[in-house]
N, C-alpha and C. Protein backbone atom coordinates (compact mmCIF):
# COMPACT_ATOMS: atom_id res chain seq x y z
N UNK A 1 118.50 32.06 131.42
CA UNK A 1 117.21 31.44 131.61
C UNK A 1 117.41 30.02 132.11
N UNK A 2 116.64 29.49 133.13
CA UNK A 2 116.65 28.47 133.38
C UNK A 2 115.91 27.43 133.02
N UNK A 3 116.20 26.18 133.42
CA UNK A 3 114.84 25.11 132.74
C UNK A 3 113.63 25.07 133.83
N UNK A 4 112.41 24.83 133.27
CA UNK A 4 111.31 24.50 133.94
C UNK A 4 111.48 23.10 134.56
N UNK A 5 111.02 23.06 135.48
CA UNK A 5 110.63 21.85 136.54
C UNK A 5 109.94 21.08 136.27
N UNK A 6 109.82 20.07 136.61
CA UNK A 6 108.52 18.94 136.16
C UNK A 6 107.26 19.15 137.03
N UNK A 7 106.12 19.16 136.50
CA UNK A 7 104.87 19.03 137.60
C UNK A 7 105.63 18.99 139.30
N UNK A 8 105.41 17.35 139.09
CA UNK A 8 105.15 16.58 140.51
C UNK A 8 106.79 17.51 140.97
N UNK A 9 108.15 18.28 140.49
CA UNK A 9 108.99 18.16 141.37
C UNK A 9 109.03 19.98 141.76
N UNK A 10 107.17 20.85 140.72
CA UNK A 10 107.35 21.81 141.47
C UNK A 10 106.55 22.06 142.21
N UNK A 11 105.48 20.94 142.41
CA UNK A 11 104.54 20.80 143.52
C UNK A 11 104.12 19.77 143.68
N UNK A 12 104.87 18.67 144.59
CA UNK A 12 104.85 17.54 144.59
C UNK A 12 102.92 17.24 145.41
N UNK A 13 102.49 17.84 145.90
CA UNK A 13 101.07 17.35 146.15
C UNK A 13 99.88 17.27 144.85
N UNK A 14 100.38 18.64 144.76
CA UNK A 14 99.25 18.56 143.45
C UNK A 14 99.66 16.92 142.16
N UNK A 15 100.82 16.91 141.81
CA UNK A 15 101.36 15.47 141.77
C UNK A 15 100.58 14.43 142.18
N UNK A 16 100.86 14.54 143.52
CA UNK A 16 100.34 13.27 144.09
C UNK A 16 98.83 13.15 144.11
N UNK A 17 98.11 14.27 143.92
CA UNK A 17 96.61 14.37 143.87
C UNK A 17 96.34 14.17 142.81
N UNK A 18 96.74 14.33 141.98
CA UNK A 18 96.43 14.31 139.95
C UNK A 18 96.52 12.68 140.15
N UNK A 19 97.48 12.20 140.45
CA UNK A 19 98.09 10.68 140.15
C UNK A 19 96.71 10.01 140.94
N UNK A 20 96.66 10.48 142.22
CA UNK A 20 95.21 9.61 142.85
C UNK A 20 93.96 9.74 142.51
N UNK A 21 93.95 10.78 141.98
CA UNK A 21 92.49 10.61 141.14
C UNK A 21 92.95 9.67 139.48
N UNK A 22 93.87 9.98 139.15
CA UNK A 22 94.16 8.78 137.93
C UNK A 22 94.02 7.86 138.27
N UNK A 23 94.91 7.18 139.84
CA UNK A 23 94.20 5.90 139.78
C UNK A 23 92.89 5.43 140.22
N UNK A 24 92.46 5.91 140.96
CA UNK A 24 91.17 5.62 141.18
C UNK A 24 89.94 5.79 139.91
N UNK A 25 90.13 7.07 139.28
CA UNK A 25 89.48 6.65 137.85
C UNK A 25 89.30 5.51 136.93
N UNK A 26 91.17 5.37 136.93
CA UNK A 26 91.37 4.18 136.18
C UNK A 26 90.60 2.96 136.92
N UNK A 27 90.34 2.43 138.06
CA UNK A 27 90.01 1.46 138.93
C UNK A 27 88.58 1.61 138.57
N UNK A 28 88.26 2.87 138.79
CA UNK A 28 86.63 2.63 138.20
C UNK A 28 86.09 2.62 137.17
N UNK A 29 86.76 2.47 135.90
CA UNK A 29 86.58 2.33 134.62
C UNK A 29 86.11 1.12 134.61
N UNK A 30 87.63 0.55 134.97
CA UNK A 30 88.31 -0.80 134.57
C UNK A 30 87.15 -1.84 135.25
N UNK A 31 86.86 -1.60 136.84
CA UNK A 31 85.64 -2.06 136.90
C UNK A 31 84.18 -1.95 136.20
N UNK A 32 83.83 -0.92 135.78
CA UNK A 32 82.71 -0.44 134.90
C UNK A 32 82.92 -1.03 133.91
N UNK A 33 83.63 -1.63 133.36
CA UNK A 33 83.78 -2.05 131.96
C UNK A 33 83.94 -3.37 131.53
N UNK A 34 83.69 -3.69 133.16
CA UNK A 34 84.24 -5.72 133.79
C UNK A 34 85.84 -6.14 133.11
N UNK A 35 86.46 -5.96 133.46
CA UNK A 35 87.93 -5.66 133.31
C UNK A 35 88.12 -5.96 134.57
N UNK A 36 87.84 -5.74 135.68
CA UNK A 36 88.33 -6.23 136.92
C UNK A 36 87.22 -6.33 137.89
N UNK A 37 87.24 -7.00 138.68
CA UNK A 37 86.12 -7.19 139.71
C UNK A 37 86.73 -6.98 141.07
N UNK A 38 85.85 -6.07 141.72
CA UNK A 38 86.75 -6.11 142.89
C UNK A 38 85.99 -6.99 143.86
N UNK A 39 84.65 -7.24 143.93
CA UNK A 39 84.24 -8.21 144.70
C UNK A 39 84.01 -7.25 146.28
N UNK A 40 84.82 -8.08 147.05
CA UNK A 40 84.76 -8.24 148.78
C UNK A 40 85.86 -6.82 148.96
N UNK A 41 86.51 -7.04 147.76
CA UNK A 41 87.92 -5.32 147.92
C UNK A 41 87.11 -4.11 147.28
N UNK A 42 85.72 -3.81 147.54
CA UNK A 42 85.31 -2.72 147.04
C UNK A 42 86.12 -1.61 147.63
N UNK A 43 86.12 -1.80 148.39
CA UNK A 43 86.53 -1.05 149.60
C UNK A 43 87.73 -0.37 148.91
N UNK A 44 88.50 -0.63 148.27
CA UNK A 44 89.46 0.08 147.64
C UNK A 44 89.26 0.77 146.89
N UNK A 45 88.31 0.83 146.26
CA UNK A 45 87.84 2.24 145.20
C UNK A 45 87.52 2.99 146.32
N UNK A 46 86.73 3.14 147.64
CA UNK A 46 86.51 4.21 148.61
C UNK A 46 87.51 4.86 149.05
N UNK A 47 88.50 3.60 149.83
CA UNK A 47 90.07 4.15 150.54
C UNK A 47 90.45 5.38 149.12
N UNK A 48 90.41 4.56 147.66
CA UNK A 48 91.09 5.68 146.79
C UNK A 48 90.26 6.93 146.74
N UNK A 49 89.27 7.24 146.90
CA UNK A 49 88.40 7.95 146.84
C UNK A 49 88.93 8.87 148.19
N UNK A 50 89.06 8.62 149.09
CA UNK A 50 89.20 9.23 150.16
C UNK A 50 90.54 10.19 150.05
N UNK A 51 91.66 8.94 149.99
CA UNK A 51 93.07 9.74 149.71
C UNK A 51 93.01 10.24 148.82
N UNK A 52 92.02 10.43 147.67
CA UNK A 52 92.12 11.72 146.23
C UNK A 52 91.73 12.90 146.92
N UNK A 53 90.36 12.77 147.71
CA UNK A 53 89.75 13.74 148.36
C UNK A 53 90.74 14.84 149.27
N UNK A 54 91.29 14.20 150.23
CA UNK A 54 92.27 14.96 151.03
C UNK A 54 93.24 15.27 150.61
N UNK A 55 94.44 14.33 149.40
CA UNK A 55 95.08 14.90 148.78
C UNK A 55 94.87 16.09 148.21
N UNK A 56 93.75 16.24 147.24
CA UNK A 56 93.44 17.55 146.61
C UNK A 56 92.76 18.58 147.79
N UNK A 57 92.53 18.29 148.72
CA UNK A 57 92.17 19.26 149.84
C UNK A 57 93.65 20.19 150.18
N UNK A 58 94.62 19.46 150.49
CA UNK A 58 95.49 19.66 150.95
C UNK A 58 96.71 20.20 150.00
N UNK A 59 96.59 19.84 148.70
CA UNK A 59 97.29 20.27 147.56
C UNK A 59 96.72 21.66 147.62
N UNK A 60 95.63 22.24 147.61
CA UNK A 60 94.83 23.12 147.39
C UNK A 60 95.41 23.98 148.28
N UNK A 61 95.33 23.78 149.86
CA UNK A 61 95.67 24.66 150.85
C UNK A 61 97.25 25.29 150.68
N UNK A 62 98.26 23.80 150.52
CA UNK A 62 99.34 24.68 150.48
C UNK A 62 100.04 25.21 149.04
N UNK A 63 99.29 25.19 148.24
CA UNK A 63 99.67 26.17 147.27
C UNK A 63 98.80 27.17 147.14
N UNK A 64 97.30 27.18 148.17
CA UNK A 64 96.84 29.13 147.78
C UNK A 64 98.12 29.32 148.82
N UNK A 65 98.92 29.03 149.79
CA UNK A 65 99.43 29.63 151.04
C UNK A 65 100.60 30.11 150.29
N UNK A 66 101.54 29.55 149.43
CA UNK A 66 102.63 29.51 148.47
C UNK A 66 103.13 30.99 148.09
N UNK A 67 104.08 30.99 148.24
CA UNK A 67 105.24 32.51 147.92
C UNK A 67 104.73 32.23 146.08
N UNK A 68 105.07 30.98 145.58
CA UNK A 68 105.02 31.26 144.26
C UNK A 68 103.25 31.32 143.73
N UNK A 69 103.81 32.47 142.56
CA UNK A 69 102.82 32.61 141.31
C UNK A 69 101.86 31.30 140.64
N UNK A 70 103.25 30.45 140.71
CA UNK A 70 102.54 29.34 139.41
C UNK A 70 101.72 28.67 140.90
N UNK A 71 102.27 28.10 141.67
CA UNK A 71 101.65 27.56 142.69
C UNK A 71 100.34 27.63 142.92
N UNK A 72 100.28 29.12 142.96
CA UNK A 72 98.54 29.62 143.62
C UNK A 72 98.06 29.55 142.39
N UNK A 73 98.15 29.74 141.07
CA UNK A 73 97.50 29.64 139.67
C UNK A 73 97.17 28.05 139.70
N UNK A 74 98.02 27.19 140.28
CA UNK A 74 97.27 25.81 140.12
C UNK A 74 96.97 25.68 141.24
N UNK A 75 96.76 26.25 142.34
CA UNK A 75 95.24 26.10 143.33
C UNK A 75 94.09 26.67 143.04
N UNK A 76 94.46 27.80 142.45
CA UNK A 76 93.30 28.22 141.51
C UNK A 76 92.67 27.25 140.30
N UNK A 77 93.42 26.43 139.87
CA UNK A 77 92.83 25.51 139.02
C UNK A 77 92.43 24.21 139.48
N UNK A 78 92.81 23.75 140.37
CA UNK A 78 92.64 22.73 141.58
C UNK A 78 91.63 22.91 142.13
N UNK A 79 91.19 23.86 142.53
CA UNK A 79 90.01 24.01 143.65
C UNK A 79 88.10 23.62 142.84
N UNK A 80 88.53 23.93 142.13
CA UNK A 80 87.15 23.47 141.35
C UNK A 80 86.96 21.84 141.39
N UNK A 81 88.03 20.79 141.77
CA UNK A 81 87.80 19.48 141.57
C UNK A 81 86.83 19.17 142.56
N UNK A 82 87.21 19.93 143.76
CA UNK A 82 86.53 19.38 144.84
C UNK A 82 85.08 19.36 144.65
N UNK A 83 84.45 20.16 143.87
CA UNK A 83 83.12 19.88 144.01
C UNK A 83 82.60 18.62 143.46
N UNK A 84 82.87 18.15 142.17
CA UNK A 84 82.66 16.81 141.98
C UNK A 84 82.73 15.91 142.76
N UNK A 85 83.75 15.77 143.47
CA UNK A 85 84.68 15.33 144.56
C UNK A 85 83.59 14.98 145.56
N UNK A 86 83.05 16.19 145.60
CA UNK A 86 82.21 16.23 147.06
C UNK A 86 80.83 16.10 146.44
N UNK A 87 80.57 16.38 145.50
CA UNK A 87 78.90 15.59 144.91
C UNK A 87 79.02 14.48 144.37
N UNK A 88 80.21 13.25 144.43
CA UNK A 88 79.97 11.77 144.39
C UNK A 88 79.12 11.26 145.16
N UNK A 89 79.72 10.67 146.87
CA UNK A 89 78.39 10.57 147.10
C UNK A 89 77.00 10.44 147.56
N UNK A 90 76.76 11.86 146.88
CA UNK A 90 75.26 11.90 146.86
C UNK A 90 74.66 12.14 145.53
N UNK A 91 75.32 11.72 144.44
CA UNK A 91 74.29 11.54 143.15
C UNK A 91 74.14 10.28 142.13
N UNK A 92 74.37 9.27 143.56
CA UNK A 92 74.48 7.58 143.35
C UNK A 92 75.08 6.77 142.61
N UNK A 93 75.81 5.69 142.91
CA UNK A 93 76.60 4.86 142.95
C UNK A 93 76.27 4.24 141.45
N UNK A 94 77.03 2.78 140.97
CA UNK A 94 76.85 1.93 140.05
C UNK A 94 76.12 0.82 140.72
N UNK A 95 76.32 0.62 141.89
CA UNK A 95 75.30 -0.33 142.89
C UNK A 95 74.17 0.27 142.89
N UNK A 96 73.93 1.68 142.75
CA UNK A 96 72.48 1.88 143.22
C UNK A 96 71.36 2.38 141.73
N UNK A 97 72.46 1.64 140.45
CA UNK A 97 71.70 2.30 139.36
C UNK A 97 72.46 2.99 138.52
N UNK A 98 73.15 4.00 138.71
CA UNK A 98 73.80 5.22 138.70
C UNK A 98 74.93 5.45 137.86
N UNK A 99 75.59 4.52 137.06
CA UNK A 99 76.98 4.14 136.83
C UNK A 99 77.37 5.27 135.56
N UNK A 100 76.03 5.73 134.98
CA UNK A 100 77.03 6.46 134.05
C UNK A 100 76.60 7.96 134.81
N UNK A 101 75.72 8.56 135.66
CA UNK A 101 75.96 9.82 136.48
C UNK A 101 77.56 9.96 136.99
N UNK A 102 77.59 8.56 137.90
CA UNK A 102 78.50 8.75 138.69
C UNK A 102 79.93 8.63 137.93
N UNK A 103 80.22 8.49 137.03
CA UNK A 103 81.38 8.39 136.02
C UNK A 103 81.35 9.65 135.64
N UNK A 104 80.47 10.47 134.83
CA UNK A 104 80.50 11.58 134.58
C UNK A 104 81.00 12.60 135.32
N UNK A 105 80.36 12.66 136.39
CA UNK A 105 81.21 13.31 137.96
C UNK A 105 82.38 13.14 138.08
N UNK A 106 82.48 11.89 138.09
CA UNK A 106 84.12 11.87 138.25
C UNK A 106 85.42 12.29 137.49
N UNK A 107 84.70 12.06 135.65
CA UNK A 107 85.48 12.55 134.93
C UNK A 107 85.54 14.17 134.74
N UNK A 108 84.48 14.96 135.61
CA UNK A 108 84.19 16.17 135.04
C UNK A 108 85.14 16.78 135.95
N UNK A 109 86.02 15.88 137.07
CA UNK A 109 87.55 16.61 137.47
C UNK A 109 88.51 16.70 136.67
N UNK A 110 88.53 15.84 135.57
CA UNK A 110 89.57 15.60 135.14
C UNK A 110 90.67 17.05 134.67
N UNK A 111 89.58 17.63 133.60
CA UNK A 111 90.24 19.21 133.26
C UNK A 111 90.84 20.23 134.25
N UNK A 112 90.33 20.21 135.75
CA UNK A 112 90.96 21.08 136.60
C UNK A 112 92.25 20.03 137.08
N UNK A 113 92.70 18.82 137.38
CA UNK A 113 93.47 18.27 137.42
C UNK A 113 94.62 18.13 137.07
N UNK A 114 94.59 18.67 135.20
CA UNK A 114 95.21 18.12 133.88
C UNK A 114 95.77 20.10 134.34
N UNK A 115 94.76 20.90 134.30
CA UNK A 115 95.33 22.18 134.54
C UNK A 115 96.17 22.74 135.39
N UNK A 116 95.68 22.14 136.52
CA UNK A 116 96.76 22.52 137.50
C UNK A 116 98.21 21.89 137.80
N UNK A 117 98.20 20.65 136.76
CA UNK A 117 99.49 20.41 136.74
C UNK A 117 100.45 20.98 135.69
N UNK A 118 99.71 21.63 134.70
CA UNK A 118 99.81 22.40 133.77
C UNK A 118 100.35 23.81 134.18
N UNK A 119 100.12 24.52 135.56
CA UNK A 119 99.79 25.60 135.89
C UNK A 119 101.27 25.52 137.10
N UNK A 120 101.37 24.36 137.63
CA UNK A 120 102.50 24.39 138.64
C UNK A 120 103.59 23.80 138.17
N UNK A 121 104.09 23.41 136.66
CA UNK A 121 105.07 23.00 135.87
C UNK A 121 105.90 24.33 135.59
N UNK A 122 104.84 25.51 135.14
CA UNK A 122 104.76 26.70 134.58
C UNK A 122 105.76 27.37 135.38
N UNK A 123 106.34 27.11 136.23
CA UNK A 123 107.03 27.83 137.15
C UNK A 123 108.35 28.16 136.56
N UNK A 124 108.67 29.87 136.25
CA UNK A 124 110.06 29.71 135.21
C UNK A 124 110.95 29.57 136.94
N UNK A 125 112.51 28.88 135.96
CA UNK A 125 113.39 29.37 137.02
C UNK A 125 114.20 30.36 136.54
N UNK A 126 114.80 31.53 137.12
CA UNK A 126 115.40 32.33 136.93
C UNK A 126 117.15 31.87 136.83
């Protein structure tokens, strides 16, 4: 029997998509909570917003495409983020009112995130 792999080294996207929605969460907490101000650098919660978006687009694609089991089991668990993802936004901002909708949304990826790295760790080696 062999040892299991770490997340990020048996599917390094889904990795990198889990981690960018962590930070960008974290960024919008930390702002929500006045902990940091971003001011004139809003703009960086979007850029993160963006690269979470396509990351997990793209995490998604090449592990349904994937020879392995565990792979497609965490695109299968992955693919549900996107909808939050994609109803940010249009169910308004902390500028426009909105701050605990739009938090909620965001955190309501968290569980398919946490799973699918859960799901592509899972990978035995023979």
């Amino acid at each position: 029997m062999g040892r299991t792999e770490g997340a990020v080294g048996s599917d390094p996207w889904i990795g990198l998509a889990s981690a960018c929605w962590a930070a960008n969460a974290a960024l919008g907490a930390s702002v929500g909570a006045g902990l940091v101000h971003t001011g004139r650098f809003r703009w960086i919660h979007h850029a993160l917003y963006v690269t979470t978006t396509t990351t997990t687009v793209l995490a998604t694609v090449l592990a349904v495409g994937s020879s392995s089991a565990s792979r497609r089991a965490a695109a299968r668990a992955l693919a549900p983020a996107l909808l939050p993802l994609a109803a940010l936004p249009h169910i308004g901002t902390p500028a426009q009112g909105h701050p605990r909708r739009h938090a909620l949304a965001a955190l309501s990826a968290a569980p398919f995130y946490a799973t699918a790295l859960f799901r592509a760790r899972a990978r035995r080696v023979r």
